[in-house]
N, C-alpha and C. Protein backbone atom coordinates (compact mmCIF):
# COMPACT_ATOMS: atom_id res chain seq x y z
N UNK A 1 170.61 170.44 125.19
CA UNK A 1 170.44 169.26 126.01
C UNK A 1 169.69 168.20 125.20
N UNK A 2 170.14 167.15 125.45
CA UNK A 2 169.73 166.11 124.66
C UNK A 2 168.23 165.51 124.85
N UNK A 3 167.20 164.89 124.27
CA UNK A 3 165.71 164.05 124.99
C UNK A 3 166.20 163.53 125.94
N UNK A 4 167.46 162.29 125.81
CA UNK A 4 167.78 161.71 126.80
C UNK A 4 167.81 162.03 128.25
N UNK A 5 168.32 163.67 128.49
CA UNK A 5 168.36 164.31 129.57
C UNK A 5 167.21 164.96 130.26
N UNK A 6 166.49 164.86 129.30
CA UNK A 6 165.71 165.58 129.93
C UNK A 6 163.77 164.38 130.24
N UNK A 7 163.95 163.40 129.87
CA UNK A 7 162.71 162.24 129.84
C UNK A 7 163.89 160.70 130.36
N UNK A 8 163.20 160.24 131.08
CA UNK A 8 163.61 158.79 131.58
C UNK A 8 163.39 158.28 130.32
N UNK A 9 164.23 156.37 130.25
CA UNK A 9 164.10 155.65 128.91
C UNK A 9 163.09 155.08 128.63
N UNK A 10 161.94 155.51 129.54
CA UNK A 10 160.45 155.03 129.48
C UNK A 10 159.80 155.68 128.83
N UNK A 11 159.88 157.02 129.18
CA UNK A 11 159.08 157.95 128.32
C UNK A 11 160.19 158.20 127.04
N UNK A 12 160.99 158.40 126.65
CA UNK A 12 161.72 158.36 125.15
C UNK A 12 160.91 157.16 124.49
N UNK A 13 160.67 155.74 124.86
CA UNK A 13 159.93 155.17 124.23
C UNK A 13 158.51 155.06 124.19
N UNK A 14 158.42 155.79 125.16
CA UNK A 14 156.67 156.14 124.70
C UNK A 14 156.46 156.95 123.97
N UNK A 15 157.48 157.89 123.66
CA UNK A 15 156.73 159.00 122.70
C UNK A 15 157.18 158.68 121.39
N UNK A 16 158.04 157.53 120.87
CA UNK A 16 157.69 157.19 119.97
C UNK A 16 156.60 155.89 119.25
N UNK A 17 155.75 155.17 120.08
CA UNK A 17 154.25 154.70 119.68
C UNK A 17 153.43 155.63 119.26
N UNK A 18 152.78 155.01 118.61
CA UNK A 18 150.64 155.72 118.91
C UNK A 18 150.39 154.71 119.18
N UNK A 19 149.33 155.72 119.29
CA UNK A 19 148.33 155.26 120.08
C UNK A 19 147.46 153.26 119.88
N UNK A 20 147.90 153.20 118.78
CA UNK A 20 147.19 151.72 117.88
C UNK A 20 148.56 150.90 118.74
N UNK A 21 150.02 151.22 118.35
CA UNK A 21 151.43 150.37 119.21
C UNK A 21 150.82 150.40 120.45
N UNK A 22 150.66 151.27 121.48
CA UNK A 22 150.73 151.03 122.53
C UNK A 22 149.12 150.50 123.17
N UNK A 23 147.96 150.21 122.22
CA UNK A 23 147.24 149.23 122.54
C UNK A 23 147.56 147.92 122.22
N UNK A 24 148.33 147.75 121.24
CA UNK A 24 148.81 146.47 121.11
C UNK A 24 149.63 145.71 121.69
N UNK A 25 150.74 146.43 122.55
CA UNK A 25 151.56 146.13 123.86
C UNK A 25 150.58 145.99 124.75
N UNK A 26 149.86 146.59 125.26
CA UNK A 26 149.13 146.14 126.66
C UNK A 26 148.04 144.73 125.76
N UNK A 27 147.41 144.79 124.82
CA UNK A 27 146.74 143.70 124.72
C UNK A 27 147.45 142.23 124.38
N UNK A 28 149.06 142.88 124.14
CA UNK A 28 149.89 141.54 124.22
C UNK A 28 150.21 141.00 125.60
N UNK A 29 150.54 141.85 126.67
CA UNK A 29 151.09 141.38 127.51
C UNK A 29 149.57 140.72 128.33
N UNK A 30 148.50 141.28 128.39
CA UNK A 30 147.51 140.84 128.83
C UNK A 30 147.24 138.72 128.10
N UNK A 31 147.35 138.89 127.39
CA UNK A 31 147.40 137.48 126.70
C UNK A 31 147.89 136.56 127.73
N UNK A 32 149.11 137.35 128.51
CA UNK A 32 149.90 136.07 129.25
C UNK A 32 149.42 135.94 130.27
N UNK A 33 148.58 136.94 130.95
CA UNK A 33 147.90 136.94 132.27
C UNK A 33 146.55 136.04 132.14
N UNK A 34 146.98 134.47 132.06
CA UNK A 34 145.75 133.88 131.96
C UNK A 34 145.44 133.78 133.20
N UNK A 35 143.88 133.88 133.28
CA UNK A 35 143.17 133.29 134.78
C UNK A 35 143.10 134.21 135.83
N UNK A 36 143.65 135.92 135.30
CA UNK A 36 143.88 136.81 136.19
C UNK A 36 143.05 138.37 136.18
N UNK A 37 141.88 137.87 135.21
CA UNK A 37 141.14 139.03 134.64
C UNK A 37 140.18 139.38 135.89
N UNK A 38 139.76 140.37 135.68
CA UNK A 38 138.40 141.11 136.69
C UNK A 38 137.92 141.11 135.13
N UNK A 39 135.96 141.38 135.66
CA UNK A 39 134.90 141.52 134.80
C UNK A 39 135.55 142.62 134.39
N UNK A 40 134.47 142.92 132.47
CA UNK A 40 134.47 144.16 132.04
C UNK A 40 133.83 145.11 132.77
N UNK A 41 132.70 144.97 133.47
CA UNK A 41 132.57 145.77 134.34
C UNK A 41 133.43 146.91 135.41
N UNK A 42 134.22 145.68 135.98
CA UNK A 42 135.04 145.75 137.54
C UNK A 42 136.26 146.51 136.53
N UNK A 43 136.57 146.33 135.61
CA UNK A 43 137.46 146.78 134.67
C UNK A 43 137.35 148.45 134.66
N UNK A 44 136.23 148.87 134.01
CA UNK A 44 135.67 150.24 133.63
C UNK A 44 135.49 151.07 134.92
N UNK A 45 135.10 150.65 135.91
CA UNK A 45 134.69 151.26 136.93
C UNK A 45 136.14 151.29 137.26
N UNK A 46 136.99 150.74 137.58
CA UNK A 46 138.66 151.27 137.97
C UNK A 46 139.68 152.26 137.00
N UNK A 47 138.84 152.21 135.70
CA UNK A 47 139.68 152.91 134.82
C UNK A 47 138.81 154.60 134.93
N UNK A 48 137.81 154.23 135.21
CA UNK A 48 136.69 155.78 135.07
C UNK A 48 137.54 156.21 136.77
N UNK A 49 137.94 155.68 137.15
CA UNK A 49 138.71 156.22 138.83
C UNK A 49 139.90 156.90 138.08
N UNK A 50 140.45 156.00 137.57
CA UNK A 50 141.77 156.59 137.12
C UNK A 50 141.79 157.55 136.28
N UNK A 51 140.67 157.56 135.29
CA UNK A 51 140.70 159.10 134.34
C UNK A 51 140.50 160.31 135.10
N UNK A 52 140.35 160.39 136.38
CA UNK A 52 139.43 161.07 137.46
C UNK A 52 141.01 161.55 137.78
N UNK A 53 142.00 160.82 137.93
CA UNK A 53 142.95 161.05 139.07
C UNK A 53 144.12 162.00 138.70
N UNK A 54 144.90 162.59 139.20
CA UNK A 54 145.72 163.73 138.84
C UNK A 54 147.14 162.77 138.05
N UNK A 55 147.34 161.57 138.23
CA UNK A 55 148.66 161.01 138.06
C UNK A 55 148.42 160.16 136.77
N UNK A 56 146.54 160.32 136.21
CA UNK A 56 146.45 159.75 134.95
C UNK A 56 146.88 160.61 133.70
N UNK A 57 147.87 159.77 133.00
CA UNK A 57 148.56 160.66 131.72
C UNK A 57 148.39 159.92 130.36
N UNK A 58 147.72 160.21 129.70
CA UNK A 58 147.46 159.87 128.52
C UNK A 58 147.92 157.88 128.70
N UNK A 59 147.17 157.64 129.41
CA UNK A 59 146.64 155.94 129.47
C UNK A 59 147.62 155.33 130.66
N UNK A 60 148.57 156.05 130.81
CA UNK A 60 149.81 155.69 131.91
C UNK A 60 149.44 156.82 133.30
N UNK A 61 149.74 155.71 134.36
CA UNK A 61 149.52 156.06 135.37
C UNK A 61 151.08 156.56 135.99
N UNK A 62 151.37 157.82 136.64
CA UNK A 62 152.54 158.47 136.38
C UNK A 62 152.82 158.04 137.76
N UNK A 63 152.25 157.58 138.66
CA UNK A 63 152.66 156.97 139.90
C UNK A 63 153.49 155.74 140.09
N UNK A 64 152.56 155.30 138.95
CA UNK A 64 153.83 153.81 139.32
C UNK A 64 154.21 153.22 138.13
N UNK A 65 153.41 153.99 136.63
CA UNK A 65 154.54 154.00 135.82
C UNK A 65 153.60 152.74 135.12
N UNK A 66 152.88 152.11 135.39
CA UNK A 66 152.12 151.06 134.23
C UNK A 66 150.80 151.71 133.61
N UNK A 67 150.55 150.72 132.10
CA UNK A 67 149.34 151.22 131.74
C UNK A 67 147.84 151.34 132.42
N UNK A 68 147.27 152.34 132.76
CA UNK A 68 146.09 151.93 133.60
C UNK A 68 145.23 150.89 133.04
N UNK A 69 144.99 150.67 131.81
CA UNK A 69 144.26 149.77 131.17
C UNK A 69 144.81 147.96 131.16
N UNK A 70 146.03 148.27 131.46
CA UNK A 70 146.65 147.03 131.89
C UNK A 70 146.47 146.36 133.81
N UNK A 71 146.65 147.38 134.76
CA UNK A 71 147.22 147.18 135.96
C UNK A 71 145.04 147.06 136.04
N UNK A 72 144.15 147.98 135.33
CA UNK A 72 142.93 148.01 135.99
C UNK A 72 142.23 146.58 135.25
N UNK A 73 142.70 145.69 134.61
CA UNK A 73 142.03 144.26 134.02
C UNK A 73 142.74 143.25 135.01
N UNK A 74 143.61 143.49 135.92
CA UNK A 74 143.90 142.03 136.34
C UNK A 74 143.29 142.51 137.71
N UNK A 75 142.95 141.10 138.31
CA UNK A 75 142.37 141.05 139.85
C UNK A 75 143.90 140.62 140.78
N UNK A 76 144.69 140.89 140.46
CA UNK A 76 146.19 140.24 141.27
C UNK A 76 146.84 142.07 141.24
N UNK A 77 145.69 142.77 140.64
CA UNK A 77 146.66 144.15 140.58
C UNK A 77 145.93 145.32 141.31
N UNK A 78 146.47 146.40 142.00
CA UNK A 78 145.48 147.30 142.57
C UNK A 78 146.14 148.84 142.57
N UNK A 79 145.22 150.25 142.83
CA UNK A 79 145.87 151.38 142.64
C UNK A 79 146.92 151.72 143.82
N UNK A 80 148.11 152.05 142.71
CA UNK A 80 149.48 152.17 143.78
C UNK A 80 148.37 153.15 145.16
N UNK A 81 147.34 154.37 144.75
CA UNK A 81 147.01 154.90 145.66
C UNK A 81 145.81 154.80 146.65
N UNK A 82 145.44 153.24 146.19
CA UNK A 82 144.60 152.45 146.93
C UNK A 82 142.94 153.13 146.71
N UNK A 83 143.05 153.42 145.71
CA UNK A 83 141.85 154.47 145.10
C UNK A 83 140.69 153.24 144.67
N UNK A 84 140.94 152.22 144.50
CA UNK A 84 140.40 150.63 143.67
C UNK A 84 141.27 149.68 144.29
């Protein structure tokens, strides 16, 4: 059976980044979110929730499929499981 069959086309391309690529995708797309940040604070305290949570997977949140470090810096964004 092929990767294809057996991982969605999300995860086939995640497992080919590291860890340095896929900080650099979320700190790119963050660039465009001007005017939409929460404090570093309000930041950490939603991501220390999410390291906590059963659906956190190596920086991706398996619930709804975005980076937690991305979805937990904007104030326009919140946990699919209403956890933050």
């Amino acid at each position: 059976m092929s990767k294809r069959q057996n991982n969605c086309i999300r995860c086939d391309l995640l497992e080919g980044l590291d860890r340095q690529d896929t900080e650099a995708l979320i700190d790119e797309q963050l660039a465009l979110e001007v005017g939409h940040f929460v404090t570093d604070d309000l930041r950490e305290q939603r991501l220390a929730i999410c390291r906590t949570c059963p659906f956190f997977q190596n920086g991706l949140c398996q619930k709804c499929g975005c980076y937690c470090r991305f979805r937990a810096s904007l104030n326009n964004k919140k946990c699919p499981l209403n956890k933050w």
